[in-house]
Every structure is written in C-alpha cells, then in structure tokens.
C-alpha atoms as a PDB file:
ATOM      1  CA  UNK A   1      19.496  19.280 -83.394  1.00  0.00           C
ATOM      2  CA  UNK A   2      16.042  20.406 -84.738  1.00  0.00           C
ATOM      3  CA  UNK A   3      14.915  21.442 -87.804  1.00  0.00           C
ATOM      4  CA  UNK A   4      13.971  25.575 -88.832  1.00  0.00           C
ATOM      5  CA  UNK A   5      11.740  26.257 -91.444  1.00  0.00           C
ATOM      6  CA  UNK A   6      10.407  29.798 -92.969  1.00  0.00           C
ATOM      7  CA  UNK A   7       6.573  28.074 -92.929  1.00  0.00           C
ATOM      8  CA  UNK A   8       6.617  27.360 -89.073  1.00  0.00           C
ATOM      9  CA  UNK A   9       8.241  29.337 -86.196  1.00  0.00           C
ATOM     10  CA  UNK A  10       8.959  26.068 -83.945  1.00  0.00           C
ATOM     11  CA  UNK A  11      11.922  23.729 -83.924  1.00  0.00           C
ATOM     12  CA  UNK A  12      10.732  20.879 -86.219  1.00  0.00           C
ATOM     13  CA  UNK A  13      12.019  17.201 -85.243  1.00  0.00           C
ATOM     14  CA  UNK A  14      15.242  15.698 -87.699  1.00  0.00           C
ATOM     15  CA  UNK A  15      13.980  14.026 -90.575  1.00  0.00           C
ATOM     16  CA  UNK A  16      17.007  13.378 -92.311  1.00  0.00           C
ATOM     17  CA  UNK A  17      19.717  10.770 -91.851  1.00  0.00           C
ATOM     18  CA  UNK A  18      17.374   9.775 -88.887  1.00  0.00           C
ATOM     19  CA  UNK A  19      15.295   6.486 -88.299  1.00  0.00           C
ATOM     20  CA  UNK A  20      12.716   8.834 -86.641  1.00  0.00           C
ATOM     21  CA  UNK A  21      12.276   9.994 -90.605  1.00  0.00           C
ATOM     22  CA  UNK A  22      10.664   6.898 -91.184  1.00  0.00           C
ATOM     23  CA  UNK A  23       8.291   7.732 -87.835  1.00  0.00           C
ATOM     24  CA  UNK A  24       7.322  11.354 -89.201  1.00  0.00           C
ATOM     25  CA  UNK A  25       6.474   9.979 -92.948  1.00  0.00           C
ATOM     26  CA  UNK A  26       3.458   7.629 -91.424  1.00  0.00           C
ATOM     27  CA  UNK A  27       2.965  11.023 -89.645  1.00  0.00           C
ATOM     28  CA  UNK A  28       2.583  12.545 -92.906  1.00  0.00           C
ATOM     29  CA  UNK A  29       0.138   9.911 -94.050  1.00  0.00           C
ATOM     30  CA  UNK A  30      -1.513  10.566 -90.189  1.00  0.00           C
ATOM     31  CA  UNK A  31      -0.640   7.088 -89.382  1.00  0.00           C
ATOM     32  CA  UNK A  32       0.901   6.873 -86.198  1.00  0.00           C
ATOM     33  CA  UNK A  33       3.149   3.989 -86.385  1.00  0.00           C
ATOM     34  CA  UNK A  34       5.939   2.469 -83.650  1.00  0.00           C
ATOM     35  CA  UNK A  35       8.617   0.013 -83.980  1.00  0.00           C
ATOM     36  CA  UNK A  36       7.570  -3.493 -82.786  1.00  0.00           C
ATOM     37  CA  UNK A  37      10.308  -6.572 -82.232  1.00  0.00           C
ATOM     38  CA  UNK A  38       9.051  -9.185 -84.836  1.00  0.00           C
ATOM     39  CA  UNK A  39      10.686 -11.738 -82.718  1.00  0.00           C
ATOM     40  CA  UNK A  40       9.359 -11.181 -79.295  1.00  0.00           C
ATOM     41  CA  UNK A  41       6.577  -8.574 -79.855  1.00  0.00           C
ATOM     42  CA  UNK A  42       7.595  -5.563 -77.885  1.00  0.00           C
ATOM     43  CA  UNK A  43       6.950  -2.030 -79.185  1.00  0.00           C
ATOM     44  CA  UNK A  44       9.256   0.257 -78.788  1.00  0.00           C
ATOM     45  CA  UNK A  45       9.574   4.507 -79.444  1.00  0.00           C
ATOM     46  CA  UNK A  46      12.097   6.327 -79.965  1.00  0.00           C
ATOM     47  CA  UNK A  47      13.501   3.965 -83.457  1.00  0.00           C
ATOM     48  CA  UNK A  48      16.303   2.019 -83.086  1.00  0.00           C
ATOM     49  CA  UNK A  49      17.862  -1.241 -84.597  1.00  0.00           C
ATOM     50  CA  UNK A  50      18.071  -3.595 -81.929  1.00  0.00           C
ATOM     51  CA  UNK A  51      15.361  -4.436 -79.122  1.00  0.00           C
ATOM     52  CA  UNK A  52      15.893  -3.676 -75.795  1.00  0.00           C
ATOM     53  CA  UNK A  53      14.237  -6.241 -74.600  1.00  0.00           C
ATOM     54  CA  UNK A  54      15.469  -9.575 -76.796  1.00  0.00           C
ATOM     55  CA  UNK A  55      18.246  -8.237 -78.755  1.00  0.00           C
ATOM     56  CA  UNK A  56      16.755  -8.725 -81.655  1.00  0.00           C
ATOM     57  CA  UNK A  57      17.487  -7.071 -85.043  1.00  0.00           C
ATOM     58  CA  UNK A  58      14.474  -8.468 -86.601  1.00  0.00           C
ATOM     59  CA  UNK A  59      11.227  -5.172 -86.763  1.00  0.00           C
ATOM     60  CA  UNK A  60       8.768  -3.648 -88.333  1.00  0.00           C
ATOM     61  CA  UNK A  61       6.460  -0.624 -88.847  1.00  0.00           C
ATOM     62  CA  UNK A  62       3.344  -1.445 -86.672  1.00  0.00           C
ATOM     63  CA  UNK A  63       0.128   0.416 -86.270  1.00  0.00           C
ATOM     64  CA  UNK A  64      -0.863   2.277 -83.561  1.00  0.00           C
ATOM     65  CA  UNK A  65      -4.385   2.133 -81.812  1.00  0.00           C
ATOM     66  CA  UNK A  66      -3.904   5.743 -81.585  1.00  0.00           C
ATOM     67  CA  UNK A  67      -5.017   5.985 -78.180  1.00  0.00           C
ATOM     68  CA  UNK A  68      -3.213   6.539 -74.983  1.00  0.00           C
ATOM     69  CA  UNK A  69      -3.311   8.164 -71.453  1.00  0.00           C
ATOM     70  CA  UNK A  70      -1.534  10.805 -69.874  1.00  0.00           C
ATOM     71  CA  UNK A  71       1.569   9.368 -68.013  1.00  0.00           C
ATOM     72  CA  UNK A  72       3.221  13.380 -66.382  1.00  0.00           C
ATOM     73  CA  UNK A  73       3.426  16.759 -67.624  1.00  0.00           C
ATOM     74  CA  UNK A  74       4.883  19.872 -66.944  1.00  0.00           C
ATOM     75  CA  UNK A  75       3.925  23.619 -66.974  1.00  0.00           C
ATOM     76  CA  UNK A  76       6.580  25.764 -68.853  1.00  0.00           C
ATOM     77  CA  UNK A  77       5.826  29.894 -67.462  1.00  0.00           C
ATOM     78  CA  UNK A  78       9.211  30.632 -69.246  1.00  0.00           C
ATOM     79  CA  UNK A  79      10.621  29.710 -72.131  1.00  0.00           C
ATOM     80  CA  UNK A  80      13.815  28.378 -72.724  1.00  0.00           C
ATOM     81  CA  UNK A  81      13.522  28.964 -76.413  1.00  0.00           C
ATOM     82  CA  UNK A  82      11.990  32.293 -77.576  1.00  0.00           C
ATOM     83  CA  UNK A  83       9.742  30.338 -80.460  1.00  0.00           C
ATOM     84  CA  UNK A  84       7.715  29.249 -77.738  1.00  0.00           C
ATOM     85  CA  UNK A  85       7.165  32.326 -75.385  1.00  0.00           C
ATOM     86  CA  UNK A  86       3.749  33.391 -77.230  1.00  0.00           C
ATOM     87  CA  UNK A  87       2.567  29.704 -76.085  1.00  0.00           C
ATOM     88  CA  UNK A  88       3.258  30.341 -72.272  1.00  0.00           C
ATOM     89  CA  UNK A  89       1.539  28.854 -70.119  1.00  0.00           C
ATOM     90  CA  UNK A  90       2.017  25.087 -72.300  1.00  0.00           C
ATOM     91  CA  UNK A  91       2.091  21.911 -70.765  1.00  0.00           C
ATOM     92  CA  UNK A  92       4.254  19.299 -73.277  1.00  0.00           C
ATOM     93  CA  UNK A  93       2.897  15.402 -71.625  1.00  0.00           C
ATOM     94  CA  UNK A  94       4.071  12.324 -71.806  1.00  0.00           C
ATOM     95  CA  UNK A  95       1.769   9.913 -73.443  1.00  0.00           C
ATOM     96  CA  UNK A  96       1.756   6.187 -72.338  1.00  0.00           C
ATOM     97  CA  UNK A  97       0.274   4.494 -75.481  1.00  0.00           C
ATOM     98  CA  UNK A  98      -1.996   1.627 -75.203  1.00  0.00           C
ATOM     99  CA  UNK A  99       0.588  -0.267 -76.846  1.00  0.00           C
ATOM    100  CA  UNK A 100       3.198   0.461 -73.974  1.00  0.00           C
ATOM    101  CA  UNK A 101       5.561   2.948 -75.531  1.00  0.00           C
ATOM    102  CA  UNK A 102       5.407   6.433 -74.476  1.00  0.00           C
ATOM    103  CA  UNK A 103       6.004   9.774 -76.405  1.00  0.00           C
ATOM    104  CA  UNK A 104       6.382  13.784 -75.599  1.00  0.00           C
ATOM    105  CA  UNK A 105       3.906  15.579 -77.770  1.00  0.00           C
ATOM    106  CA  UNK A 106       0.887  18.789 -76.287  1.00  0.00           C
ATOM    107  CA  UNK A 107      -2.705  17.818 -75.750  1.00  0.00           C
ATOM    108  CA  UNK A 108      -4.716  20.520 -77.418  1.00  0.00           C
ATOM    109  CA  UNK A 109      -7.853  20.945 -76.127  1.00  0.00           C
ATOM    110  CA  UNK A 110      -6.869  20.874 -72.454  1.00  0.00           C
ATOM    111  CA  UNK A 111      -5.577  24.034 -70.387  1.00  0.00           C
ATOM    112  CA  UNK A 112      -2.620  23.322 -68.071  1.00  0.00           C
ATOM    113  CA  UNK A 113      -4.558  23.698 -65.263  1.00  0.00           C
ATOM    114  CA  UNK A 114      -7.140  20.634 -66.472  1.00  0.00           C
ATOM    115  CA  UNK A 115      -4.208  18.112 -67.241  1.00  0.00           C
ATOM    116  CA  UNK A 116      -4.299  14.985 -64.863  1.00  0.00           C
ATOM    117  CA  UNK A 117      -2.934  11.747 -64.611  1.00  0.00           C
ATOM    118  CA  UNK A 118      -4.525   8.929 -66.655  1.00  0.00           C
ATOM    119  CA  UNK A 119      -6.332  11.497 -68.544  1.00  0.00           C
ATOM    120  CA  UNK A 120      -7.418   9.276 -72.201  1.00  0.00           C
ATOM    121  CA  UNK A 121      -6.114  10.843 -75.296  1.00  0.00           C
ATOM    122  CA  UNK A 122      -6.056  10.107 -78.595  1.00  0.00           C
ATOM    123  CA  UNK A 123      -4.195  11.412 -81.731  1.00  0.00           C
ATOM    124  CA  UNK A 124      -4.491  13.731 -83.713  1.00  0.00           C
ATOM    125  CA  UNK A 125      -2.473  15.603 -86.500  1.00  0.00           C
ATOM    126  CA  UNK A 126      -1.068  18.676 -87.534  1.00  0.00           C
ATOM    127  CA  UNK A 127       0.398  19.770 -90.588  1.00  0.00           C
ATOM    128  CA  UNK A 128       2.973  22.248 -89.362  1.00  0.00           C
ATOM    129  CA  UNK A 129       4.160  22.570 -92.884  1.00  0.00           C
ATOM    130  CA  UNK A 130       4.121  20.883 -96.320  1.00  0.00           C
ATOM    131  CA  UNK A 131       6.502  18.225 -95.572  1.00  0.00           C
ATOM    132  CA  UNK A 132       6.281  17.834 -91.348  1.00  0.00           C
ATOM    133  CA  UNK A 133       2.852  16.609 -89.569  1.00  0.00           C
ATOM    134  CA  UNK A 134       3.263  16.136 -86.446  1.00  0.00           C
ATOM    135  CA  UNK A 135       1.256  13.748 -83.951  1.00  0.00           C
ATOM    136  CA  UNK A 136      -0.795  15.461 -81.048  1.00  0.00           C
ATOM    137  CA  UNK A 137      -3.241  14.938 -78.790  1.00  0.00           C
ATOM    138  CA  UNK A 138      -6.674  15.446 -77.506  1.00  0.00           C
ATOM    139  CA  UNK A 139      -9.425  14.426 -74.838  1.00  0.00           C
ATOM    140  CA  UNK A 140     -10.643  11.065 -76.141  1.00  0.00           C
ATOM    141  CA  UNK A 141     -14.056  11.048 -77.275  1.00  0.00           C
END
C-alpha cells in the first residue's frame, strides 16, 4: 500500500519496514542506486535478499550510470485514482537501465504522443516532499 502525505497529493512509495526504504534514501541523496549480487554480478530492482539468478544472499548497494532507454509505456486518458486525473493524458514508462534492471517511473520533458521505443533517458530527481525524492526521467542530453 502507498504512502499519503499533506505536502504531496500522489500516492508516495512504502518507505517503512520495506527494503525499497533503503532504494528511496540514495534517492534522497539523488543517487540512484540498485541491488547487485556480490557473488555473480547481476543487478537486480525491485530489493530483495536472495538473487534470482545464483541464489546468492551475498549484495550490495551499487551505483547507477543513471542512464537508460525506454523499454514500453502506456497512455492513461482516465484515471484509476482521482490524485492523478489533473495529469491526464500521462504516460508512466518502463525504463531498461544500462545496467539491465528496469523500473516504472514518468519521463518529464516528453508528451505522450513523442514517447518511443529506445528513446535514451537519464535521471533525474524530484523532491516530492521533505523526506521522499523520487527518481524520474528525461531526454538524455
């Protein structure tokens, strides 16, 4: 379940009790940081103990390049929460990282109708509120 707050009128992602907490404080710091196996190498998003790919229990906090490409998309034209009808038309992507993990986040400076496949992003953040940033995305330079 997401997070409400007075100071933004979005869901904000679970920070507490939550491995992703450890995600969103490099946010904070705008740091974007993933999960990588110390064993075998692979990065890996959304946090979890164990790799998927060796079993391993063995990680660690590893910078991102920052920089990705758009992997899909979609076009909301209505809502399914009402926070998010003065937005309409938004496009939420999925990112493919140039480390290999991939994310949901908005690319900012690009209307809907511009989005396309491979398009090369790179991060950016927003301070929603005091304590949440949030990674985004825009056109790379």
């Amino acid at each position: 379940m997401a997070e409400t707050t007075r100071d933004y009128p979005r869901p904000l992602p679970r920070r507490r009790n939550s491995m992703a907490a450890e995600f969103y404080d490099y946010c904070k710091q705008h740091e974007l940081r993933f999960q990588r196996c110390t064993d075998c190498g692979t990065w890996r998003h959304v946090p979890r103990d164990m790799c998927a790919h060796c079993g391993s229990f063995h990680w660690e906090w590893a910078k991102s390049s920052g920089k990705g490409k758009v992997f899909s998309w979609t076009t909301v034209m209505q809502p399914m929460l009402p926070q998010f009808a003065d937005l309409v038309p938004y496009s939420p992507a999925v990112i493919e990282m140039e480390e290999g993990v991939r994310l949901v986040s908005w690319v900012i400076d690009v209307p809907p109708e511009e989005l396309r496949l491979d398009l090369p992003v790179e991060v950016v953040f927003d301070d929603v509120t005091p304590e949440v940033t949030l990674p985004k995305f825009r056109r790379a330079i």
